[in-house]
N, C-alpha and C. Protein backbone atom coordinates (compact mmCIF):
# COMPACT_ATOMS: atom_id res chain seq x y z
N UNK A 1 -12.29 -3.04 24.84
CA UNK A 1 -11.29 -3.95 24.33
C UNK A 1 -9.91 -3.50 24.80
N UNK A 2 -9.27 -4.26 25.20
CA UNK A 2 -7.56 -4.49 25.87
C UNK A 2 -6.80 -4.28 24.68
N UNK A 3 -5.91 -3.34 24.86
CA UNK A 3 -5.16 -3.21 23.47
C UNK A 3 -3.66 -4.28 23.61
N UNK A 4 -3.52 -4.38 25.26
CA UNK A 4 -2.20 -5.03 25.04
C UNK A 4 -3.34 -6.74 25.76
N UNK A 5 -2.21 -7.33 24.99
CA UNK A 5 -2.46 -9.51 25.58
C UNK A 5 -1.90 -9.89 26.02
N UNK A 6 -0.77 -9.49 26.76
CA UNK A 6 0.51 -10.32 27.36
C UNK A 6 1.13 -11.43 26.79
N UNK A 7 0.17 -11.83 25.89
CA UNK A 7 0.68 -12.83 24.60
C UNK A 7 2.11 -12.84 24.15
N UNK A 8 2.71 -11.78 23.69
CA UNK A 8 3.94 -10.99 22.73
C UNK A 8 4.80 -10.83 23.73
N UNK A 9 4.93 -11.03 24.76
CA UNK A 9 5.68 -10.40 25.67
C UNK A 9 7.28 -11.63 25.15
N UNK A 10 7.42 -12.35 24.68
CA UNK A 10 8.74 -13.58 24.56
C UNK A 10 9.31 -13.34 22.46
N UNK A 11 8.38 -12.59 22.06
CA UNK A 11 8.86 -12.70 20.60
C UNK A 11 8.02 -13.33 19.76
N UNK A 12 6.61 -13.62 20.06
CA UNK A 12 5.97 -14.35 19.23
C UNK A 12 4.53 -13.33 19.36
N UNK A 13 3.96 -13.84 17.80
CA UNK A 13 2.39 -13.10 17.95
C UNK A 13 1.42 -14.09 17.27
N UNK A 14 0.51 -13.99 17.41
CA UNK A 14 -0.81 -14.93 16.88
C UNK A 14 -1.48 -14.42 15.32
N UNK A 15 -1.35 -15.41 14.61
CA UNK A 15 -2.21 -15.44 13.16
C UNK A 15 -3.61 -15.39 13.50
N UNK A 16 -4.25 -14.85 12.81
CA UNK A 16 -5.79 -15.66 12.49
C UNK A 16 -5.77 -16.70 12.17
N UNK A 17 -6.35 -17.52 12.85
CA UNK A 17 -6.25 -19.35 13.28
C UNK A 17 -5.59 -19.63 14.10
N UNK A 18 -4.89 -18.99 14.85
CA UNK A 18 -4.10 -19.59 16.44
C UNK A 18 -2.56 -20.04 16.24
N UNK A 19 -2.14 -19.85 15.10
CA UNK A 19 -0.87 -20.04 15.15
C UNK A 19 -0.02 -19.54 15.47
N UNK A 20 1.01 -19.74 16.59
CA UNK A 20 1.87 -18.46 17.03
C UNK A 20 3.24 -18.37 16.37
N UNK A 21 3.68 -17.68 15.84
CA UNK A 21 5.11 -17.20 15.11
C UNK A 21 6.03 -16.28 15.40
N UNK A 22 6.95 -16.73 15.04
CA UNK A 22 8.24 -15.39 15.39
C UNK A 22 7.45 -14.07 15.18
N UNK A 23 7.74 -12.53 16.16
CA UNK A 23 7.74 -11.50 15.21
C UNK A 23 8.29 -11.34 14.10
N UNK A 24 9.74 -11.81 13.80
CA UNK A 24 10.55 -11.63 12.85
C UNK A 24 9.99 -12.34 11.63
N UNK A 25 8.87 -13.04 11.94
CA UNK A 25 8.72 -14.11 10.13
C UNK A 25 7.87 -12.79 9.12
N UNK A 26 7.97 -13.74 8.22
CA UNK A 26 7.93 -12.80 6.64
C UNK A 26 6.47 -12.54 6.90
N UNK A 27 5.74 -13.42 7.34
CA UNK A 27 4.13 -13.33 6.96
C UNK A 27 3.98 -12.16 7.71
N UNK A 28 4.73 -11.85 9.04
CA UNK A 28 4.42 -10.55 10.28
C UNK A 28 5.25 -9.28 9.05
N UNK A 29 6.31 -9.45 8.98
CA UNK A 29 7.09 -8.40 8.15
C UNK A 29 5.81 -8.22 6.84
N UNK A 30 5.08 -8.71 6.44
CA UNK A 30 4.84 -8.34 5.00
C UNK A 30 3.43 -7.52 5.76
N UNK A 31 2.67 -7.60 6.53
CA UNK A 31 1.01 -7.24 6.99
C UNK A 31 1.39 -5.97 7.77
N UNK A 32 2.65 -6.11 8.57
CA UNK A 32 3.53 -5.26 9.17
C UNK A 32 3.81 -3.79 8.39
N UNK A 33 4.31 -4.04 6.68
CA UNK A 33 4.81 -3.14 6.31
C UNK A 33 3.45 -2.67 5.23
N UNK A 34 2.40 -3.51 5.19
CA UNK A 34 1.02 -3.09 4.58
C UNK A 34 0.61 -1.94 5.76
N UNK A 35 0.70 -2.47 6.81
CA UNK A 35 0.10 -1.45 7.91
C UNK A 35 0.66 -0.40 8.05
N UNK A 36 2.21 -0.19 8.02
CA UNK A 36 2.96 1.21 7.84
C UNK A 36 2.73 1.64 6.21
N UNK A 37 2.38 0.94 5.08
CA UNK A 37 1.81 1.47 3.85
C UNK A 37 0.54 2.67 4.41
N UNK A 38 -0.29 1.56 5.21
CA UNK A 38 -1.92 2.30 5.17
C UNK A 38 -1.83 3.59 6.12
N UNK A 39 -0.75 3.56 6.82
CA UNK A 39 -0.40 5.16 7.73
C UNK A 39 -0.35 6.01 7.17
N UNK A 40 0.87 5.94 6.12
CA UNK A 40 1.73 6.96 5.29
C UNK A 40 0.60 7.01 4.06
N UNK A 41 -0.67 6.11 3.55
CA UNK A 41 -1.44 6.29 3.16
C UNK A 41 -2.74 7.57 3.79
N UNK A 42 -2.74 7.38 4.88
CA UNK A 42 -3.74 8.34 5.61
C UNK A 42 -2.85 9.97 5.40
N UNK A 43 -1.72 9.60 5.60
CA UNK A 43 -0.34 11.44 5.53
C UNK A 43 -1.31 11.65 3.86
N UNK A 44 -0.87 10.65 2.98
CA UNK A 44 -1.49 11.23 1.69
C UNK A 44 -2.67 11.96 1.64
N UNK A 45 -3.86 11.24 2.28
CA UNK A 45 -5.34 11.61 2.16
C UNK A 45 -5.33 12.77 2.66
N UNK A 46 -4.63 13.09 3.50
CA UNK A 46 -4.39 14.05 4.53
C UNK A 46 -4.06 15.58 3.71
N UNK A 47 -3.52 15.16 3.34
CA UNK A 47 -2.61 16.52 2.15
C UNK A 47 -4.05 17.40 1.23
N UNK A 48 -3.94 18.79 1.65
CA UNK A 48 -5.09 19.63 1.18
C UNK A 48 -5.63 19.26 -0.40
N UNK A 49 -4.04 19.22 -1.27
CA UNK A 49 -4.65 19.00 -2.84
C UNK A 49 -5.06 17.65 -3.04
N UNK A 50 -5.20 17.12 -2.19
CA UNK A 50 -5.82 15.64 -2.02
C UNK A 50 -7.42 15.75 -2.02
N UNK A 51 -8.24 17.09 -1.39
CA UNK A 51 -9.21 16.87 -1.14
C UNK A 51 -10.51 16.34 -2.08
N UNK A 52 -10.20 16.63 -3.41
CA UNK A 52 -11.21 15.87 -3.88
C UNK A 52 -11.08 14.41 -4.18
N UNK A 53 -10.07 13.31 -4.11
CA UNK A 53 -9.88 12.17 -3.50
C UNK A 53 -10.41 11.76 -2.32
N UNK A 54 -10.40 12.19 -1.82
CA UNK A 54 -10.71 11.66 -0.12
C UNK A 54 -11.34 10.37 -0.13
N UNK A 55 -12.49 9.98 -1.02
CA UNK A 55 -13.30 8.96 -0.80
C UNK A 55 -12.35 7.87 -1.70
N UNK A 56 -11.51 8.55 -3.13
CA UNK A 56 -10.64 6.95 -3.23
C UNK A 56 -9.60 7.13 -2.41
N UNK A 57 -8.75 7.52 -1.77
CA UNK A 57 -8.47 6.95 -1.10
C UNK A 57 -8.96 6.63 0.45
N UNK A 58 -9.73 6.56 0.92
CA UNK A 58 -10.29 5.89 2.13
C UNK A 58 -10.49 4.51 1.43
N UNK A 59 -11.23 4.59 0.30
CA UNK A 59 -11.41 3.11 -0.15
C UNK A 59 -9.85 2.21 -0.21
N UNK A 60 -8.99 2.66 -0.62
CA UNK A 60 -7.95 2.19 -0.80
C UNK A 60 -7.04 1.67 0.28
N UNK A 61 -7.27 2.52 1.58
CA UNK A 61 -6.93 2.46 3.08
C UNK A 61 -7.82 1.10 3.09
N UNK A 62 -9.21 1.00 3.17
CA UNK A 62 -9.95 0.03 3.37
C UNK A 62 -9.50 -1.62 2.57
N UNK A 63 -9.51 -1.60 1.52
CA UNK A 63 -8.41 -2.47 0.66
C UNK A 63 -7.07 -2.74 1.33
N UNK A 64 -6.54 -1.85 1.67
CA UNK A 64 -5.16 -1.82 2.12
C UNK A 64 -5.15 -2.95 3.85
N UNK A 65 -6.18 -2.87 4.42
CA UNK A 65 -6.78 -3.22 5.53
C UNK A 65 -7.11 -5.03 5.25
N UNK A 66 -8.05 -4.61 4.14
CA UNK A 66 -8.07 -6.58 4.03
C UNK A 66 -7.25 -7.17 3.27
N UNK A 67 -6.17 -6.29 2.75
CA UNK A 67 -5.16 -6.99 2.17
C UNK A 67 -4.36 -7.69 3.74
N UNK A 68 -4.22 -6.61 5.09
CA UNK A 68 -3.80 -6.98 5.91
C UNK A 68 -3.74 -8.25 6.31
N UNK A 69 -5.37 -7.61 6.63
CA UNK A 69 -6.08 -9.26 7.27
C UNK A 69 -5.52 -10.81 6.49
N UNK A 70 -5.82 -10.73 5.29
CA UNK A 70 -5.43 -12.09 4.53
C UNK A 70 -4.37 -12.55 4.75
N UNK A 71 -3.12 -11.22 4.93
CA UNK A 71 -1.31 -11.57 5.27
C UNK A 71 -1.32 -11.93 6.75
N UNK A 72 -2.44 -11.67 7.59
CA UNK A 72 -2.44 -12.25 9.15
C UNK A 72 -3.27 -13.11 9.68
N UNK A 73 -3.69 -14.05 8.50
CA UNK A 73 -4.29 -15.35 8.60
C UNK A 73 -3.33 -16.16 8.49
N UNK A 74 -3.35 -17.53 8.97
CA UNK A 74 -2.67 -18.93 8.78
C UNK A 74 -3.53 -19.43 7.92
N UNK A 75 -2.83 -19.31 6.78
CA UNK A 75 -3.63 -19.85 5.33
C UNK A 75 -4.21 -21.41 5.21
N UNK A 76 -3.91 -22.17 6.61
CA UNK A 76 -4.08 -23.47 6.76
C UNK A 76 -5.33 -23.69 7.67
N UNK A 77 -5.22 -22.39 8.59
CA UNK A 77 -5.84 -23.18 9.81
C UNK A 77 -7.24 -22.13 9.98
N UNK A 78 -6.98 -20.61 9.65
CA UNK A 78 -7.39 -20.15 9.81
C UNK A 78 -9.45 -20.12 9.39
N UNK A 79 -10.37 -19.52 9.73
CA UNK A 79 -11.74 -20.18 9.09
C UNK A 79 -12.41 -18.71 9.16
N UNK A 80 -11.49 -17.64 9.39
CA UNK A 80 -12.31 -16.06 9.71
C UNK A 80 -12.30 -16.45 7.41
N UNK A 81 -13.45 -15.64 7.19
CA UNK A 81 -13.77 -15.56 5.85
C UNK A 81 -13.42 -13.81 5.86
N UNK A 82 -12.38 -13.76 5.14
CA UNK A 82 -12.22 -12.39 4.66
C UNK A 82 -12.52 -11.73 3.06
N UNK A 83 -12.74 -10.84 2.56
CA UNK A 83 -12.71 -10.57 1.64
C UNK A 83 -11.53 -11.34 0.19
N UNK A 84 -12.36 -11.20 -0.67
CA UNK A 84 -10.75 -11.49 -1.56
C UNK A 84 -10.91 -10.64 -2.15
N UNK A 85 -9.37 -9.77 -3.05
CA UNK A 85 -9.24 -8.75 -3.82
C UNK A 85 -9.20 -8.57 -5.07
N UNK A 86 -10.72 -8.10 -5.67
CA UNK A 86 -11.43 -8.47 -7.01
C UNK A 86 -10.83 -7.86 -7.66
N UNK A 87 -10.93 -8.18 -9.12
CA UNK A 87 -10.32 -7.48 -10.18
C UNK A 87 -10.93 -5.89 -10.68
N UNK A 88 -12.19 -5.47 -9.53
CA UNK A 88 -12.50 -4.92 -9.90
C UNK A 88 -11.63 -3.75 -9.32
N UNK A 89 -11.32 -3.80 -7.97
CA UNK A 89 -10.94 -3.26 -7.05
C UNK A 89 -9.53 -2.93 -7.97
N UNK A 90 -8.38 -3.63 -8.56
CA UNK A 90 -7.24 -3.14 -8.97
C UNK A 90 -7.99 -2.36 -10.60
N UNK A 91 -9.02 -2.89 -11.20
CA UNK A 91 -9.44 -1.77 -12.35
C UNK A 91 -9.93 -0.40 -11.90
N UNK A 92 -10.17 -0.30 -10.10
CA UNK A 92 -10.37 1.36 -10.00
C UNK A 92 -9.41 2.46 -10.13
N UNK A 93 -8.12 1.01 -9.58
CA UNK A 93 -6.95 1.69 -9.66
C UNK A 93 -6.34 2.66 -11.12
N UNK A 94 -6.61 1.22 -12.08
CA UNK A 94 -5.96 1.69 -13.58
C UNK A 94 -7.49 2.41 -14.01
N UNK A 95 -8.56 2.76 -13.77
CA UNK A 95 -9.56 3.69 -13.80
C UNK A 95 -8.34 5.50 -13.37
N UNK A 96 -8.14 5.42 -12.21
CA UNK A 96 -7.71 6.52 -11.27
C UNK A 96 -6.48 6.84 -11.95
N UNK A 97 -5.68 5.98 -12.38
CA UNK A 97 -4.38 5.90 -13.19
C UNK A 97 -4.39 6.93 -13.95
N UNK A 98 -4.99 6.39 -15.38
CA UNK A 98 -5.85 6.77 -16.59
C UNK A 98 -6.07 8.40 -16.31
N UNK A 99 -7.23 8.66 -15.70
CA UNK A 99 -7.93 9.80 -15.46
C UNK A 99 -6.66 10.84 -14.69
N UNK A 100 -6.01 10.85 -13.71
CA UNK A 100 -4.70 11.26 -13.62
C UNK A 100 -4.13 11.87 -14.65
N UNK A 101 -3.57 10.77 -15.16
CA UNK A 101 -2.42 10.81 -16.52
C UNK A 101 -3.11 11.81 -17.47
N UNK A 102 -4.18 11.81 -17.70
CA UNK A 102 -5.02 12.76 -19.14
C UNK A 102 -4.62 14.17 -18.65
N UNK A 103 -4.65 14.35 -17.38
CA UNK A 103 -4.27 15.49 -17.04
C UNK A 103 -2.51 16.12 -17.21
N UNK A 104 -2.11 15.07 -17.08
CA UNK A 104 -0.34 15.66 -17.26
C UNK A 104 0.15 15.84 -18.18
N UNK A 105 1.23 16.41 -18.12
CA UNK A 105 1.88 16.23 -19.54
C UNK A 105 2.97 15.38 -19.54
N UNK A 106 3.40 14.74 -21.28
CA UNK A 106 4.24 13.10 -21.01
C UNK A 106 5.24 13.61 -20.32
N UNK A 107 5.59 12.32 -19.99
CA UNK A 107 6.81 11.91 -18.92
C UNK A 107 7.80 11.61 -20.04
N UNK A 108 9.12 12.32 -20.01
CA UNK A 108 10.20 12.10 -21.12
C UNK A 108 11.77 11.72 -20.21
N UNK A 109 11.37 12.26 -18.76
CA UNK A 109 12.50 11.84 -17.76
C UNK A 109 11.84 10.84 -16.89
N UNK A 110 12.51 10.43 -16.08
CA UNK A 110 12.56 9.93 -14.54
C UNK A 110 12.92 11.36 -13.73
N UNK A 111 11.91 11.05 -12.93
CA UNK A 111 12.07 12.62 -11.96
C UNK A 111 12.42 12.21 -10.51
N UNK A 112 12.99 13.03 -10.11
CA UNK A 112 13.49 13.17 -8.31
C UNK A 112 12.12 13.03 -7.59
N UNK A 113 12.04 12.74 -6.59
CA UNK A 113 10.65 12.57 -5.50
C UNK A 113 11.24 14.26 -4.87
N UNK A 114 9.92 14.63 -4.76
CA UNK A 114 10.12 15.90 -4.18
C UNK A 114 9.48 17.36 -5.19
N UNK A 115 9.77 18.44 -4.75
CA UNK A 115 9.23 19.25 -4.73
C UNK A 115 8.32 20.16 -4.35
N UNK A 116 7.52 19.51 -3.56
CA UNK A 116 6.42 20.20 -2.56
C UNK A 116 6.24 19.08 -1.41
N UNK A 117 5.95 19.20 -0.33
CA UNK A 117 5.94 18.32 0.67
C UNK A 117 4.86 17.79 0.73
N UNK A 118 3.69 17.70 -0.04
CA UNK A 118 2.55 16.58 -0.16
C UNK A 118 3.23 15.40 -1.64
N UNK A 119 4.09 16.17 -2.40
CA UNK A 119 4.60 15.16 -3.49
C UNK A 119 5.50 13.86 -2.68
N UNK A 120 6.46 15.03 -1.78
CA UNK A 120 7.59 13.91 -0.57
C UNK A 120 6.58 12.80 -0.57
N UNK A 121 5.32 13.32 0.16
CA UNK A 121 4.67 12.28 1.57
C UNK A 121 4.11 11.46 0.51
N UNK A 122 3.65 11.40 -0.95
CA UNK A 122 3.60 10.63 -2.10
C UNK A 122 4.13 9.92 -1.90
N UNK A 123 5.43 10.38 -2.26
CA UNK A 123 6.95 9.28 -2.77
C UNK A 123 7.32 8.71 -1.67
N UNK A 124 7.09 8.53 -0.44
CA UNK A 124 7.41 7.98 0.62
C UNK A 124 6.45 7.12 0.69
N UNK A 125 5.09 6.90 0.53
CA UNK A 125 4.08 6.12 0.28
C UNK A 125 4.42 5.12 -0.39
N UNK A 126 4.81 5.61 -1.95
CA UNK A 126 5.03 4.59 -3.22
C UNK A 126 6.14 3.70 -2.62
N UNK A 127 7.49 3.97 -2.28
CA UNK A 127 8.70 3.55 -1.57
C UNK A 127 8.17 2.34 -0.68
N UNK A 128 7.19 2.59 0.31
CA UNK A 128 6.86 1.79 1.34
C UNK A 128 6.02 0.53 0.50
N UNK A 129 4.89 1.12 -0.37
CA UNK A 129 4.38 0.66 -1.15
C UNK A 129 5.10 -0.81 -1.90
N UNK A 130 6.41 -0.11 -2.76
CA UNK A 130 7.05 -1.04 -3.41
C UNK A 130 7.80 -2.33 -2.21
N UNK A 131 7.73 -1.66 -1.47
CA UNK A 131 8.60 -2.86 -0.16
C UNK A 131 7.66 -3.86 0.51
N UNK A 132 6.35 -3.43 0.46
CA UNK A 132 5.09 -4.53 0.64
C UNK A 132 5.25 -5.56 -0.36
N UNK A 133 5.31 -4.77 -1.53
CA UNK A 133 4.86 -6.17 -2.50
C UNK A 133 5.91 -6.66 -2.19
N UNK A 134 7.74 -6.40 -2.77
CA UNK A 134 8.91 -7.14 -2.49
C UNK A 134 8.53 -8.02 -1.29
N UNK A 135 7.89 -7.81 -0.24
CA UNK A 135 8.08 -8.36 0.83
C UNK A 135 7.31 -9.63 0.80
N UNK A 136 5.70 -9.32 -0.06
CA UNK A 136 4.94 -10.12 -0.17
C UNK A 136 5.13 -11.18 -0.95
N UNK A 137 6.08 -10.49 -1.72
CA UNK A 137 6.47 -11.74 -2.56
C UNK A 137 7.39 -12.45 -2.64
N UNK A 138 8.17 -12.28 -1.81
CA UNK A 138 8.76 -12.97 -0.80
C UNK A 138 7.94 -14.50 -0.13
N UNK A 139 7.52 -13.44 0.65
CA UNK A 139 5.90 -14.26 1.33
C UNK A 139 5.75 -15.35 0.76
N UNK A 140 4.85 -15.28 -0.68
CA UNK A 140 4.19 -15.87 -1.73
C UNK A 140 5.55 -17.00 -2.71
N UNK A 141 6.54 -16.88 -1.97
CA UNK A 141 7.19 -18.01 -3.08
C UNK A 141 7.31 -18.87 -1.64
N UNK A 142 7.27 -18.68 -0.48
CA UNK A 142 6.96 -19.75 0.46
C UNK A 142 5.78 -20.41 0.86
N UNK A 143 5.02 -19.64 0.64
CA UNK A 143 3.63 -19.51 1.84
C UNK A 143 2.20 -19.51 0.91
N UNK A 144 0.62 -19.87 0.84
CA UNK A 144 -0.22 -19.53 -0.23
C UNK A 144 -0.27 -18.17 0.30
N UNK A 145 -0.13 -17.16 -0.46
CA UNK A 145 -0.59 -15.80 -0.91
C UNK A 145 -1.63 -15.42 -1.47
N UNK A 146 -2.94 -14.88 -1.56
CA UNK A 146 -3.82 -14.40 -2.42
C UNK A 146 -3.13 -13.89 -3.90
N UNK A 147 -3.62 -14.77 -5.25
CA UNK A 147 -2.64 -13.64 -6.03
C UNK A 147 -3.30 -12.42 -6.07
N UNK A 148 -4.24 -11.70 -5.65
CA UNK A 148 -5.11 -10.60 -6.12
C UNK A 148 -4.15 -9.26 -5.23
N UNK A 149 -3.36 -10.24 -3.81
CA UNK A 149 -3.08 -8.93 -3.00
C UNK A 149 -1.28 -8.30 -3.87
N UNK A 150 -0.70 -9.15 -4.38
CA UNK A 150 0.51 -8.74 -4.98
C UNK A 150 0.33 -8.22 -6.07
N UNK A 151 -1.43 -8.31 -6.78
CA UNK A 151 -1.18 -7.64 -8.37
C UNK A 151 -1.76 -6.18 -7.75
N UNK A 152 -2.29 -5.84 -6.98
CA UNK A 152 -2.96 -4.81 -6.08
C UNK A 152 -1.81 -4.02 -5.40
N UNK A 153 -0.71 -4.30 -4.67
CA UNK A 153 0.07 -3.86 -4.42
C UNK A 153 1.01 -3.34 -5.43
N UNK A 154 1.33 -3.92 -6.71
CA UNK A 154 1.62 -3.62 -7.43
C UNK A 154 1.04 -2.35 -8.53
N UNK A 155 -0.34 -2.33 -8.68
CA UNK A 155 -0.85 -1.35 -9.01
C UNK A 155 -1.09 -0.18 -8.14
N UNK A 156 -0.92 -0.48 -7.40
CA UNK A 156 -0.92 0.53 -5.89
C UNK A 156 0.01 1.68 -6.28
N UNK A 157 1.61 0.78 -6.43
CA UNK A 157 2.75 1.81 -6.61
C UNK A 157 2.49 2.33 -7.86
N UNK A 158 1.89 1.98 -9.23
CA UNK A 158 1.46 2.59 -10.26
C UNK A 158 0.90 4.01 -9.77
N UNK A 159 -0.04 3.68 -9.11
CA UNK A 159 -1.53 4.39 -8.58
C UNK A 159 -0.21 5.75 -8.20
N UNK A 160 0.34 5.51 -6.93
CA UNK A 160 0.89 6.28 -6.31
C UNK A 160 1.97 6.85 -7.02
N UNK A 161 2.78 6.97 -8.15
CA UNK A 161 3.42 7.36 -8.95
C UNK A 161 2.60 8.35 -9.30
N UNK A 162 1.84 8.22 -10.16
CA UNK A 162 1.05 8.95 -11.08
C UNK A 162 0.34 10.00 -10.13
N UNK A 163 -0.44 9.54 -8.42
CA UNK A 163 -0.76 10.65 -7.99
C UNK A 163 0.54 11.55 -7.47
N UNK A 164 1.75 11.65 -7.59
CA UNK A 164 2.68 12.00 -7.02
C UNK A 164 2.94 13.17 -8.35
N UNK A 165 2.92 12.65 -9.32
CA UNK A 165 3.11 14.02 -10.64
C UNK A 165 1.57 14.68 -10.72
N UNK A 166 0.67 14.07 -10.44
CA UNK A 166 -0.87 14.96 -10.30
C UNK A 166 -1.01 15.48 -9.40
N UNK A 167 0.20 15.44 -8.15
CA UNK A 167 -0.16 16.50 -7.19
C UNK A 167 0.79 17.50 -7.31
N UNK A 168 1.85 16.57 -8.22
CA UNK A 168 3.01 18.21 -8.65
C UNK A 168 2.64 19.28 -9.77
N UNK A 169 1.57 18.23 -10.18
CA UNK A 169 1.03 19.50 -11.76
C UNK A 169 -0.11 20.24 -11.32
N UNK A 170 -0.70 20.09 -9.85
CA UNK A 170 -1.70 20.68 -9.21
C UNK A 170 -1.27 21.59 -8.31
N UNK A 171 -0.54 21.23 -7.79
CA UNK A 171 0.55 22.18 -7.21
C UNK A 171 1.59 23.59 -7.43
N UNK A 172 1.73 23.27 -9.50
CA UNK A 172 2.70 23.93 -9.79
C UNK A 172 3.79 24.17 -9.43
N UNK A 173 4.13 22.54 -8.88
CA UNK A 173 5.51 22.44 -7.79
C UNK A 173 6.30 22.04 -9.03
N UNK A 174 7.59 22.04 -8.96
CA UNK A 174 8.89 22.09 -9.91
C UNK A 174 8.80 20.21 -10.00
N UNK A 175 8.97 19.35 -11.30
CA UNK A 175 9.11 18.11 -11.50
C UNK A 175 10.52 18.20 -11.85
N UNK A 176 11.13 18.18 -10.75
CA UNK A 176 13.17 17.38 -11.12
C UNK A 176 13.13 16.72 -11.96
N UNK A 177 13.86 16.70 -13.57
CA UNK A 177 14.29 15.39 -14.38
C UNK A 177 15.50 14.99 -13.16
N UNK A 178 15.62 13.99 -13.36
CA UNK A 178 16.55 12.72 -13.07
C UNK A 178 17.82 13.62 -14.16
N UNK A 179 18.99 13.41 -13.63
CA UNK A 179 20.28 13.87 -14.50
C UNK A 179 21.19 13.29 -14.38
N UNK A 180 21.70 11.65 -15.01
CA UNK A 180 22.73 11.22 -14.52
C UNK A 180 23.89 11.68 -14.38
């Protein structure tokens, strides 16, 4: 398989269903910034105190993937049958949430991102994270949207919060309060 099409070469790229569009439109910006999510998602998996995760998040990369796909269909024209994103799939999330959280102790501040450089590559995740959905929902007040991929993205940045203080309380890395 040819990685480049000569297609893109003027500013435009192809939907699933043949529709060609600006690079610049929202539907490319929103699948665009899912795909730089699912990178900075792999930096996470990546991170040693990650290792007994590994398999949720690959699943989540995988999710993160057909959330893609759905944002790079032409919701009109398109006939590829992709997944849709079950409710079960965002209850693994608040499953993973949950089980996290039992482990910490409460949250009484807002804390700084940082402290150990697998917490950073967290908080840089969640960040990117929160700019998918903004973006998607964006998207979704123009365009049909799946609602399953904006409540998913949304629990995502939950998800990724919470692993960001479970890798600082695993870590025994320092949690910054916030100090106005």
């Amino acid at each position: 398989m040819k990685v480049y099409t000569k297609t893109g070469d003027k500013g435009t790229t192809g939907l699933l269903g043949g529709t060609r569009v600006s690079k610049s439109a929202l539907r490319i910006e929103s699948y665009g910034t899912v795909d730089e999510l699912n990178s900075h998602m792999g930096m996470v998996r990546d991170q040693p105190v990650n290792a007994s995760l590994v398999d949720e998040l690959i699943n989540i990369q995988n999710t993160l993937f057909v959330i893609g796909s759905h944002l790079a269909s032409d919701p009109e024209k398109s006939k590829v049958v992709i997944p849709d994103i079950e409710n079960s799939q965002i209850e693994k999330l608040e499953k993973a949430i949950d089980r996290m959280d039992a482990e910490l102790p409460e949250m009484r501040n807002f804390v700084l991102p940082g402290g150990h450089i697998s917490v950073s590559t967290g908080h840089i995740a969640r960040c990117v994270c929160r700019r998918a959905e903004r973006i998607v929902t964006g998207l979704a007040a123009q365009e049909p949207v799946e609602d399953g991929v904006t409540i998913y993205l949304n629990r995502l940045s939950d998800y990724l919060f919470v692993l960001c203080r479970w890798m600082t309380h695993r870590l025994n890395a320092p949690e910054v309060p916030w100090k106005p």
